[in-house]
N, C-alpha and C. Protein backbone atom coordinates (compact mmCIF):
# COMPACT_ATOMS: atom_id res chain seq x y z
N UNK A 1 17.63 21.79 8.30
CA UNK A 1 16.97 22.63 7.32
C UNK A 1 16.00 23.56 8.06
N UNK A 2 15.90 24.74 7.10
CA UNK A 2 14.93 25.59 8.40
C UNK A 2 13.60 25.34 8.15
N UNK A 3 12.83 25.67 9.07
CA UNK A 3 11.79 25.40 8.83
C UNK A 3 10.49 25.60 8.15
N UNK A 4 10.55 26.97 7.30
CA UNK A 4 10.30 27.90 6.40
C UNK A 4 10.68 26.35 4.90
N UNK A 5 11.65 26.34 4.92
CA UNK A 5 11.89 25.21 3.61
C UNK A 5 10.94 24.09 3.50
N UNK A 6 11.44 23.36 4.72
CA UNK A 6 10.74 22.25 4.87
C UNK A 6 9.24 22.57 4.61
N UNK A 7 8.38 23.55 5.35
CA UNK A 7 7.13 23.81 4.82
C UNK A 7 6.98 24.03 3.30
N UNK A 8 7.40 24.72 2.55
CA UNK A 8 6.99 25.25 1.19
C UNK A 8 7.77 23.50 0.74
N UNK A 9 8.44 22.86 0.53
CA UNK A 9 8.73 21.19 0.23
C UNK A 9 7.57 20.72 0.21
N UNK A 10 7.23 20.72 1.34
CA UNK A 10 6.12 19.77 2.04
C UNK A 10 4.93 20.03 1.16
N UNK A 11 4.51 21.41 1.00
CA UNK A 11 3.51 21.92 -0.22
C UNK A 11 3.52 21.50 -1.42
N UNK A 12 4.83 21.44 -1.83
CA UNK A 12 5.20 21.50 -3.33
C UNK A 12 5.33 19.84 -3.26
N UNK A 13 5.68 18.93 -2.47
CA UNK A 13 4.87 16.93 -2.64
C UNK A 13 3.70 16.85 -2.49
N UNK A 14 3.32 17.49 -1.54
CA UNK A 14 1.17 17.12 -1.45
C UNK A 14 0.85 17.50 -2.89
N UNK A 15 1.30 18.74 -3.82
CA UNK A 15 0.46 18.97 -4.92
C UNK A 15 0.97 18.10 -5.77
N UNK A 16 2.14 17.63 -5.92
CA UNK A 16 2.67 17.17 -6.80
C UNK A 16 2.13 15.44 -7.18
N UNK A 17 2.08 14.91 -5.57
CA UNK A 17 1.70 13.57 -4.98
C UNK A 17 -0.09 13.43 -5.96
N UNK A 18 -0.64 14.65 -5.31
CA UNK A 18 -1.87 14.50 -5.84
C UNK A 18 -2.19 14.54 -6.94
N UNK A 19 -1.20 15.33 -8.05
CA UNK A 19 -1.43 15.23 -9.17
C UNK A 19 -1.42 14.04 -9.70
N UNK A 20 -0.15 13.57 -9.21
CA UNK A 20 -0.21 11.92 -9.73
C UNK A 20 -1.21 11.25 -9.75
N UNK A 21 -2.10 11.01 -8.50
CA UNK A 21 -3.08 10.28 -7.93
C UNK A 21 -4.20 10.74 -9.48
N UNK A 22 -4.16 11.87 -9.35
CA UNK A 22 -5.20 12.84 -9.99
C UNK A 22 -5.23 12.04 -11.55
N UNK A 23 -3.71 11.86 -12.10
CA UNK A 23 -3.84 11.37 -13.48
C UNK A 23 -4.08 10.27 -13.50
N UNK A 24 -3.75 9.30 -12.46
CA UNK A 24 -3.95 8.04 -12.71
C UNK A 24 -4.93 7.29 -12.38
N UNK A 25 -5.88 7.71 -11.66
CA UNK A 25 -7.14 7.74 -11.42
C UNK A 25 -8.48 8.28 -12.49
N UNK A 26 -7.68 9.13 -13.09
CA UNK A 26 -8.45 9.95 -14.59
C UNK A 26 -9.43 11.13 -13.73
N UNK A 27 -9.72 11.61 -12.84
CA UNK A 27 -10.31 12.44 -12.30
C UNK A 27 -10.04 12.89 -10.53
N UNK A 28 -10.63 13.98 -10.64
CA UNK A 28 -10.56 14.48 -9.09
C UNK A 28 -11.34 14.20 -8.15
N UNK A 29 -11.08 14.05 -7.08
CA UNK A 29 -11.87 13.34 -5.77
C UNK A 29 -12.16 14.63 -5.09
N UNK A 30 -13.05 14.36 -4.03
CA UNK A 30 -12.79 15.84 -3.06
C UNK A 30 -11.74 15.66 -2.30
N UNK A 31 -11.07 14.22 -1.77
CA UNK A 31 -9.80 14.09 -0.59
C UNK A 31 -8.49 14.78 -1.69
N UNK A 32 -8.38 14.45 -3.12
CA UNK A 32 -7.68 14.84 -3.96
C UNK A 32 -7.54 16.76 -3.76
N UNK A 33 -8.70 16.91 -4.07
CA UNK A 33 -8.75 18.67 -3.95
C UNK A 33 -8.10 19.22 -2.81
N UNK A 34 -8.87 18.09 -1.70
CA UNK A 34 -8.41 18.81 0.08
C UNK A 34 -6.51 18.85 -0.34
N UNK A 35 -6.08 18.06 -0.29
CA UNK A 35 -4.74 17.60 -0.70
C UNK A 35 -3.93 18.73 -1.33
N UNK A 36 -4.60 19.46 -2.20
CA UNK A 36 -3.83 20.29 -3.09
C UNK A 36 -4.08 21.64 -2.03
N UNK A 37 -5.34 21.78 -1.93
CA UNK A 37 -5.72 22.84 -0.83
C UNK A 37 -4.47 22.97 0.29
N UNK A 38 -4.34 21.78 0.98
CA UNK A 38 -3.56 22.26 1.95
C UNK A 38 -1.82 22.21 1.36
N UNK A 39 -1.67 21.53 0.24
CA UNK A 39 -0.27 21.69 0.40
C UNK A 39 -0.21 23.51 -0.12
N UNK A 40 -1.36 24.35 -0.79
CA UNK A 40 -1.06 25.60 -1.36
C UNK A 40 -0.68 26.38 -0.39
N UNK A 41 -2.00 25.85 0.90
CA UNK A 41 -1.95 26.57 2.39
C UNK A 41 -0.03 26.69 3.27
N UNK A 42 0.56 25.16 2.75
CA UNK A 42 1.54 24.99 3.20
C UNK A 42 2.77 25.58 2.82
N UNK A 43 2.69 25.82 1.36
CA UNK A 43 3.32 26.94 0.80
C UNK A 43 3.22 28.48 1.36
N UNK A 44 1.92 29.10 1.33
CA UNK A 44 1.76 30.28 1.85
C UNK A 44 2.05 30.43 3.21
N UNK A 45 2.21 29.23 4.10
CA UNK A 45 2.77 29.73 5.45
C UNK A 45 4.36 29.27 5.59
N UNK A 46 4.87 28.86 4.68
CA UNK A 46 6.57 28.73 4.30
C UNK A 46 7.29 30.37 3.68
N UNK A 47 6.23 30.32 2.72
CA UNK A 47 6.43 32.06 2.33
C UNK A 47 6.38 33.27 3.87
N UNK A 48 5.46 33.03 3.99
CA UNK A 48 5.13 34.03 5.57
C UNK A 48 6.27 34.10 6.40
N UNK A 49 6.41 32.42 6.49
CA UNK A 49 7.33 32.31 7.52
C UNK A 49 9.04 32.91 7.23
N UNK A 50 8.99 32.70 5.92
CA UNK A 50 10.65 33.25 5.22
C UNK A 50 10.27 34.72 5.46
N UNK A 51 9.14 35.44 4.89
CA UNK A 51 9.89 36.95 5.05
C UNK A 51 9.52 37.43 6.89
N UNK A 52 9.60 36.94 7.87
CA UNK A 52 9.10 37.23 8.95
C UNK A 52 11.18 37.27 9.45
């Protein structure tokens, strides 16, 4: 798989992962936030990396 995919994936489970955490916990943590933070980061450099 290239590697452009695998990054924007990888984004789109950290947010997804954390949401979970997020509901079942009933609130947000700051490690929760970091979590979403970087999988958005991980998306935007999957994007970058596809139109390059």
């Amino acid at each position: 798989m290239e590697q452009w995919k695998i990054s924007i994936l990888t984004g789109i489970a950290l947010i997804i992962l954390a949401a979970i955490f997020a509901v079942i916990r009933g609130h947000l943590s700051i490690w929760l936030i970091i979590v979403i933070v970087l999988g958005v980061i991980d998306i935007i450099l999957g994007i970058i990396r596809k139109n390059r």
